[in-house]
Protein backbone atom coordinates (compact mmCIF):
# COMPACT_ATOMS: atom_id res chain seq x y z
CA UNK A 1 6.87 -5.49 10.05
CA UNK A 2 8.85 -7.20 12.75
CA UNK A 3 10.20 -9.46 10.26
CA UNK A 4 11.99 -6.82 8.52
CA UNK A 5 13.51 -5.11 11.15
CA UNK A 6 14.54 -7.98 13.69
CA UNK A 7 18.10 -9.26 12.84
CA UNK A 8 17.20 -13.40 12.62
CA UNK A 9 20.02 -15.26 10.54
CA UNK A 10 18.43 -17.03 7.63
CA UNK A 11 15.49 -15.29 7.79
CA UNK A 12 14.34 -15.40 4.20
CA UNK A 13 12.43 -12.65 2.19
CA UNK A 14 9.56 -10.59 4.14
CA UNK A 15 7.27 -11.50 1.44
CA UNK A 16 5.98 -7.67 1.15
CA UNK A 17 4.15 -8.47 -2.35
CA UNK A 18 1.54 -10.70 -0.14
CA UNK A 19 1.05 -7.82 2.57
CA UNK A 20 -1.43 -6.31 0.84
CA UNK A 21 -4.12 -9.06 1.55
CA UNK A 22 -4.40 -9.14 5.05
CA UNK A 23 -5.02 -5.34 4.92
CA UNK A 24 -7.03 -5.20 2.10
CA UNK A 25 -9.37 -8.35 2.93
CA UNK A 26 -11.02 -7.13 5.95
CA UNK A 27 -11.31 -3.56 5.18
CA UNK A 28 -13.24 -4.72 1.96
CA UNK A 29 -15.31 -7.03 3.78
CA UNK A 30 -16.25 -4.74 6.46
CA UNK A 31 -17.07 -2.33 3.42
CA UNK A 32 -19.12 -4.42 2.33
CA UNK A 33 -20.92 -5.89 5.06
CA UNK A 34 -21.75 -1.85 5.86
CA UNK A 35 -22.81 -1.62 2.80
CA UNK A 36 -25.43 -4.50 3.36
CA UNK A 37 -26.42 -3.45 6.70
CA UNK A 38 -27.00 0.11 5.72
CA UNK A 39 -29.02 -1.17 2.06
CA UNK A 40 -31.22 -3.93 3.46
C-alpha cells in the first residue's frame, strides 16, 4: 500500500493484480491446516 501512496519518481505500476496472493495464501493455508488439526 505504501507503494501507491508514496510519491517515488519512476516508480512503476503497484502491481495490484498480484496482491491478492499474499493475502489469500496464508489465510487458505491456515484454513486448511485448521481444518486438519480439528479432523485428525
Amino acid at each position: 500500500m505504501m507503494h501507491q501512496i508514496l510519491p517515488v519518481s519512476n516508480k512503476g505500476d503497484s502491481g495490484w493484480t498480484y496482491a491478492w496472493i499474499p493475502i489469500f495464501g496464508p489465510v487458505a493455508g491456515a484454513a486448511f491446516a485448521a481444518f486438519l488439526f480439528l479432523n485428525l
